[in-house]
Protein backbone atom coordinates (compact mmCIF):
# COMPACT_ATOMS: atom_id res chain seq x y z
CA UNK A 1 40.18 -254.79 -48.95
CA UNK A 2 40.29 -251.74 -46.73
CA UNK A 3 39.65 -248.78 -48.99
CA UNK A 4 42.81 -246.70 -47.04
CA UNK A 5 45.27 -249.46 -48.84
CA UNK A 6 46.24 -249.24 -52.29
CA UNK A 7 48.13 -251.81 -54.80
CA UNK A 8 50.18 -250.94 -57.13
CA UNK A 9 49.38 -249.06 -60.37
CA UNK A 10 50.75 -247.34 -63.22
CA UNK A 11 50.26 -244.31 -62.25
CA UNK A 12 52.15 -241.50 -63.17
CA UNK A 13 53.01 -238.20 -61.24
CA UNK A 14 52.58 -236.44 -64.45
CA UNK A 15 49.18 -238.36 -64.64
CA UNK A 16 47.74 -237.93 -60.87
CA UNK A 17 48.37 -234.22 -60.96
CA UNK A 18 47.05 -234.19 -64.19
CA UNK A 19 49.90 -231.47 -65.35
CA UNK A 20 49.64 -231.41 -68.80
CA UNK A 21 46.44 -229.70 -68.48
CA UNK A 22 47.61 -227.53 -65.10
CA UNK A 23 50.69 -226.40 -66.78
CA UNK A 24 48.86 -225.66 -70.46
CA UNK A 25 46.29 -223.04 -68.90
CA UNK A 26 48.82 -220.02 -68.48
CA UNK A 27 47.38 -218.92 -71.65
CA UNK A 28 48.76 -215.11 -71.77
CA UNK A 29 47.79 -212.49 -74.16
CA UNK A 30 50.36 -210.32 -74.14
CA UNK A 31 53.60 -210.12 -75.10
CA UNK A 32 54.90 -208.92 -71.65
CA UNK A 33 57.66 -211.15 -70.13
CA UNK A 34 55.73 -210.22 -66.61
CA UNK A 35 52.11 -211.02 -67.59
CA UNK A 36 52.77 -214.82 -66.18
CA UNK A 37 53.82 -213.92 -62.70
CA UNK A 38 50.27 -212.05 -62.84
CA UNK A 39 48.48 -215.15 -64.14
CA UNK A 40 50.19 -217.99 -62.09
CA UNK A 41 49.23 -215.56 -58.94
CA UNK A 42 45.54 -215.70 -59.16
CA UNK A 43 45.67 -219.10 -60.57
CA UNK A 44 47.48 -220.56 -57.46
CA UNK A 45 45.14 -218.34 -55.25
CA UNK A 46 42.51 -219.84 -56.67
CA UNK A 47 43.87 -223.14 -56.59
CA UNK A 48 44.21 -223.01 -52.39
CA UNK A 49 40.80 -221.31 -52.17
CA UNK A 50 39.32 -224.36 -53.69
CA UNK A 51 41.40 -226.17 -50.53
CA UNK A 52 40.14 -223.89 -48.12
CA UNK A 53 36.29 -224.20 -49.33
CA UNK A 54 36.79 -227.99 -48.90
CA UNK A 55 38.35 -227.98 -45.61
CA UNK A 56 35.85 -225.28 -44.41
CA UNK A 57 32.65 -227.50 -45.41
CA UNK A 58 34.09 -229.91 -42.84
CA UNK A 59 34.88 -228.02 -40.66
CA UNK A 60 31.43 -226.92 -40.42
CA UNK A 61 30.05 -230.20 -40.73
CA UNK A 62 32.35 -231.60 -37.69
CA UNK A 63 31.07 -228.50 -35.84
CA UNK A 64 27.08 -229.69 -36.43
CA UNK A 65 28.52 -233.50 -35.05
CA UNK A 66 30.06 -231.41 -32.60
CA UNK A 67 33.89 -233.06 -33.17
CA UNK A 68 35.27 -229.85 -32.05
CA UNK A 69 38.47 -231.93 -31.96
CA UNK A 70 38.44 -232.28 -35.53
CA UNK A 71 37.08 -229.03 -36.25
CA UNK A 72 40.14 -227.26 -34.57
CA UNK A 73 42.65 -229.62 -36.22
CA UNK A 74 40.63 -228.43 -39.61
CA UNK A 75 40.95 -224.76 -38.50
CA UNK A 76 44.61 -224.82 -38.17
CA UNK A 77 44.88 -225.89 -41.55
CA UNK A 78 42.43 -222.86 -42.86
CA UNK A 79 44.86 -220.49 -40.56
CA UNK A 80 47.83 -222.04 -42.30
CA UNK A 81 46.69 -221.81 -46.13
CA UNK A 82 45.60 -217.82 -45.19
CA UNK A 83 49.29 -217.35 -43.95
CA UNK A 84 50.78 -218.98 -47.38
CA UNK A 85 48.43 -216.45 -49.10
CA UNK A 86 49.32 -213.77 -47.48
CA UNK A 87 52.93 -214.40 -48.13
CA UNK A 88 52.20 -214.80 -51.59
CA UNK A 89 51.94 -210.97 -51.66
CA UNK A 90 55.16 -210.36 -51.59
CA UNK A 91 56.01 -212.16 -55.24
CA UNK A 92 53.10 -209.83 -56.65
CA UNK A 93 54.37 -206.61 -55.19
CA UNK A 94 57.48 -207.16 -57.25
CA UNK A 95 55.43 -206.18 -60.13
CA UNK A 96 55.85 -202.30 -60.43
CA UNK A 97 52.84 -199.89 -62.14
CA UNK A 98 55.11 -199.25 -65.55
CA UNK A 99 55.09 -203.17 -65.75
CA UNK A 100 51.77 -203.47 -65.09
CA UNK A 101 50.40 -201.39 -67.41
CA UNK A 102 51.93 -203.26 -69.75
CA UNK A 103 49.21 -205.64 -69.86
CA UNK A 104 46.58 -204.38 -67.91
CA UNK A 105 44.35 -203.26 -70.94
CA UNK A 106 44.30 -206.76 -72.21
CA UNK A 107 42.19 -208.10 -68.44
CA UNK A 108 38.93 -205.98 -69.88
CA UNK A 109 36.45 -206.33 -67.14
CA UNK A 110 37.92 -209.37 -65.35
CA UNK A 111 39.04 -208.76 -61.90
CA UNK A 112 39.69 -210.06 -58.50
CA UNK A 113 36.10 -208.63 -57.44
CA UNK A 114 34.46 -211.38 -59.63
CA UNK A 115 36.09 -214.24 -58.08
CA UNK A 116 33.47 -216.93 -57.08
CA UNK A 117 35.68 -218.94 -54.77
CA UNK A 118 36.72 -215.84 -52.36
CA UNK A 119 32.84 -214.65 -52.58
CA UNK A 120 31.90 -218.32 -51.42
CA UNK A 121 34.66 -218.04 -48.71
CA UNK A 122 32.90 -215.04 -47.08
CA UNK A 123 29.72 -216.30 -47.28
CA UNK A 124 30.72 -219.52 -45.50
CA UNK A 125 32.63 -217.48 -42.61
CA UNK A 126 29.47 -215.48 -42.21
CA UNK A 127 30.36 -211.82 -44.26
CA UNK A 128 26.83 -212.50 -46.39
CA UNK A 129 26.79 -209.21 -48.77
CA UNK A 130 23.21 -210.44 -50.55
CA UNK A 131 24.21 -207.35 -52.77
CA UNK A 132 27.36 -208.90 -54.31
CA UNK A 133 25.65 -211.63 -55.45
CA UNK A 134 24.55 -209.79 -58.26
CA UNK A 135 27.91 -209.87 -59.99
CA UNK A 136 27.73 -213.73 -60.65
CA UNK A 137 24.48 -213.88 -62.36
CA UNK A 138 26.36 -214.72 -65.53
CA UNK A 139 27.94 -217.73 -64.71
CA UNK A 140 25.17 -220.13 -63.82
CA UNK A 141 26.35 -222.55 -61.51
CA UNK A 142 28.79 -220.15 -59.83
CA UNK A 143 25.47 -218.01 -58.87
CA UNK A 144 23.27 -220.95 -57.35
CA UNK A 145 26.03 -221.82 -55.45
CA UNK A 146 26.68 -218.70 -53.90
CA UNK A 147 22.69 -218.67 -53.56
CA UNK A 148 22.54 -222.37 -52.05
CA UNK A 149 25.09 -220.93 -49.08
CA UNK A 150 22.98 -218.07 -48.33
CA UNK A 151 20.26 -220.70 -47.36
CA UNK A 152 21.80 -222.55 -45.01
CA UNK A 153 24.25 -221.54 -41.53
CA UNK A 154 27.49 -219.87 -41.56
CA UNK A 155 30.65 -221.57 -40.03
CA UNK A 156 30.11 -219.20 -37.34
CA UNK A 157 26.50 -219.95 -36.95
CA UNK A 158 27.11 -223.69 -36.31
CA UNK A 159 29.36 -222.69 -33.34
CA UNK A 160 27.09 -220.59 -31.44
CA UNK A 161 25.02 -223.35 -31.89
CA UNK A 162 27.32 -225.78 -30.16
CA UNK A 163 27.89 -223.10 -27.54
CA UNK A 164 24.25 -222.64 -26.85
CA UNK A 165 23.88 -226.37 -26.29
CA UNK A 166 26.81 -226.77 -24.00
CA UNK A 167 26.76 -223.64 -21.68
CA UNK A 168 23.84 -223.78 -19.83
CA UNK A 169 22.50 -226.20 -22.39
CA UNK A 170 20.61 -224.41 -23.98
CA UNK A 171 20.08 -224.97 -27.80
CA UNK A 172 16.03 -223.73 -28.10
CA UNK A 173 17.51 -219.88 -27.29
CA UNK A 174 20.46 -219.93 -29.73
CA UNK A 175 19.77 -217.16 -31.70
CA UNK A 176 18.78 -217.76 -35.59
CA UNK A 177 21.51 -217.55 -37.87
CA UNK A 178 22.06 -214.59 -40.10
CA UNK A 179 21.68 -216.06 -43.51
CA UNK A 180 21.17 -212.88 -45.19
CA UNK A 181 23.46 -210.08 -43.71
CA UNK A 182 26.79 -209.92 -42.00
CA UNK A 183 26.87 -210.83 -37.95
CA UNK A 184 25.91 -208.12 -36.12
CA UNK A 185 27.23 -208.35 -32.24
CA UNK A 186 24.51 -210.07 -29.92
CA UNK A 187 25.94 -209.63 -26.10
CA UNK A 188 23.71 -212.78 -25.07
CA UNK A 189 26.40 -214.73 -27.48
CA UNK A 190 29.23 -212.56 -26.30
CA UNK A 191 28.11 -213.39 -22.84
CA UNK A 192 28.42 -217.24 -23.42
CA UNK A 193 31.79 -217.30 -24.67
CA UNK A 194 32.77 -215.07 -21.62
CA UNK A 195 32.09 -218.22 -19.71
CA UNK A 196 33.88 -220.06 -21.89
CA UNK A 197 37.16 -217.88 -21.08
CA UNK A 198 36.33 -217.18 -17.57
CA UNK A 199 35.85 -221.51 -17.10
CA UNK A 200 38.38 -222.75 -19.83
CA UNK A 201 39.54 -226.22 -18.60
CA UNK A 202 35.30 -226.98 -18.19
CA UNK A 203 34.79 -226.31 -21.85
CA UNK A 204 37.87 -226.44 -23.67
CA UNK A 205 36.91 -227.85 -26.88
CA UNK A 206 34.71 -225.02 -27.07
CA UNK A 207 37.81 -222.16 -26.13
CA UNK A 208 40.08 -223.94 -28.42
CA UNK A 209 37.26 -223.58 -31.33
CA UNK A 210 36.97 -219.99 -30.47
CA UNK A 211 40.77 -219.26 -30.60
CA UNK A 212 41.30 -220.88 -34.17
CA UNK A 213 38.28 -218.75 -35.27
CA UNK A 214 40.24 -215.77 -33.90
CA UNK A 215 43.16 -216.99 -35.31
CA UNK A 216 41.54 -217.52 -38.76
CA UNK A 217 40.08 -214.10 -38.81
CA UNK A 218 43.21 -212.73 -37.93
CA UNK A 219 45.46 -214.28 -41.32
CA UNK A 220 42.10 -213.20 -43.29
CA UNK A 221 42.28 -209.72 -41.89
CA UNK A 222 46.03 -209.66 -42.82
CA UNK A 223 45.13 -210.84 -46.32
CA UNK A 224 42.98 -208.43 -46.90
CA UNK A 225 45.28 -205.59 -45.71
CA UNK A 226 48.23 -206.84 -48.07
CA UNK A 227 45.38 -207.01 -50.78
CA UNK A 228 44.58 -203.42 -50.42
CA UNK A 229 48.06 -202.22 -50.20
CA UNK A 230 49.27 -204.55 -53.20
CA UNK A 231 46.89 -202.86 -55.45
CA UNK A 232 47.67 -199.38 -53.97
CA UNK A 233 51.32 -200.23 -54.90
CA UNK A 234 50.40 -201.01 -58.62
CA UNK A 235 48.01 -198.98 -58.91
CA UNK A 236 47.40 -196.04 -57.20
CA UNK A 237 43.69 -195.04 -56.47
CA UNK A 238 42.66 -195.84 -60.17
CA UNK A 239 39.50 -197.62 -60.97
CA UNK A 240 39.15 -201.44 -60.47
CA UNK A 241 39.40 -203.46 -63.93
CA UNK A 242 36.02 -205.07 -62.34
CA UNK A 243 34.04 -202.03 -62.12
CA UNK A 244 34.93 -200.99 -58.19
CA UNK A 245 36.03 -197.63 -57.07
CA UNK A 246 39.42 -199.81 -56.48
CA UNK A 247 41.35 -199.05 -53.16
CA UNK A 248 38.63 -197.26 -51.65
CA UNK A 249 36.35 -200.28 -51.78
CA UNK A 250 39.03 -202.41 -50.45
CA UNK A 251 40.07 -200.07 -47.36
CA UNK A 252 36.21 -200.30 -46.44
CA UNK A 253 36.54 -204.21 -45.87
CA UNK A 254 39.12 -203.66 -43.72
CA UNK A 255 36.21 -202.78 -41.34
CA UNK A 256 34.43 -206.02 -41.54
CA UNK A 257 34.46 -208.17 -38.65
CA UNK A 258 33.39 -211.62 -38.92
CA UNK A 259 33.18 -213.40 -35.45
CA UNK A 260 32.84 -209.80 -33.32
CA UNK A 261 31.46 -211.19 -29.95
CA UNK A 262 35.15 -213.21 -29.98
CA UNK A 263 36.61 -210.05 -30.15
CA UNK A 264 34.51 -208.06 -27.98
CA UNK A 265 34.78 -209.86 -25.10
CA UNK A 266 38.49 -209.26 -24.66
CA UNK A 267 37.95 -206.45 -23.18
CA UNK A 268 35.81 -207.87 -20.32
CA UNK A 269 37.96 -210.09 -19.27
């Protein structure tokens, strides 16, 4: 039997989407009536990061077959589970500072910061702070995760890669990918996707790919902007449950750039 058909079962939806257990870990600590809208938040965050770190390993391994086809069908996915976070916002930013503070003592040192998932989302899109690592050390297998990405391409990486081997073929003066540290701007690479733009209907597998990595770096820079000004909403400019300075820290990765030669070279054309 072809493995895409299926016969007929008992199962459940209860059962498939195993919700006794999804629906049982709300466990609050608190007696504040809005400590659940602040649990079920992060929980369904972290429940579509876990999509988007699945769809983004295949992405990058369609980009290595070079399936740019798939890729960019994978990419519009990513772009669409960013937008439904960002509009997620909006539910949390109905929770106001007195309400807030209602449970806030009871989170200790657990924070945002900390999360594995969004850490192993960065890595994979290429924003490889070796320094943040550090902060995952106590949960084993989160940290040799984190570790195993740092040793092998970013996203990013892969299609430079693919654009080294198809304009002007060639691959042997791609330029190593930056396991270690965040991208820094190369204008060979920025040059190369110029060509791309300038000659469009030649490689357009290759300008569609670099238009859903704009557009994906776009919803995550949005993100990250309604992150900041969430918290600054709540919270003011106090001190990050986690240990950061709090807004500060987020307003300064507002700066990061993760594909900058696809943004650079808007303004040569």
């Amino acid at each position: 039997m072809d493995q895409t058909e299926t016969t007929p079962t008992q199962q459940t939806y209860h059962g498939y989407l195993c919700l006794s257990s999804l629906l049982s870990s709300q466990q609050l600590f608190s007696k504040s009536h809005d400590e659940m809208l602040f649990v079920v938040q992060h929980q369904t965050s972290e429940l579509w990061m876990k999509l988007l770190i699945h769809e983004l390993q295949y992405a990058r391994e369609c980009i290595k077959s070079q399936k740019l086809n798939v890729t960019n069908k994978i990419l519009a996915r990513v772009s669409r589970i960013f937008e439904l976070l960002n509009q997620s916002w909006g539910v949390l930013r109905t929770l106001t500072p007195s309400e807030y503070t209602k449970f806030r003592g009871i989170l200790g040192n657990s924070s945002g910061f900390h999360s594995f998932q969004y850490r192993l989302i960065e890595y994979m899109l290429g924003n490889r702070d070796v320094g943040l690592l550090e902060f995952h050390k106590s949960t084993e297998l989160d940290y040799e995760t984190l570790a195993a990405e740092l040793r092998q391409p970013s996203l990013y990486d892969c299609a430079i890669d693919v654009l080294y081997s198809t304009v002007e073929k060639d691959e042997d003066s791609a330029p190593p990918p930056q396991l270690t540290q965040p991208r820094k701007p190369d204008k060979e690479v920025q040059d190369r996707w110029k060509i791309v733009y300038e000659e469009s209907d030649n490689y357009w597998e290759l300008y569609e790919l670099a238009e859903k990595l704009v557009d994906l770096e776009d919803y995550f820079r949005r993100w990250r902007f309604n992150h900041v000004t969430t918290v600054e909403r709540i919270i003011g400019c106090k001190k990050g449950t986690g240990g950061s300075s709090g807004v500060p820290f987020l307003r300064k990765r507002l700066d990061i750039v993760l594909f900058p030669e696809l943004w650079n070279l808007r303004g040569d054309l």
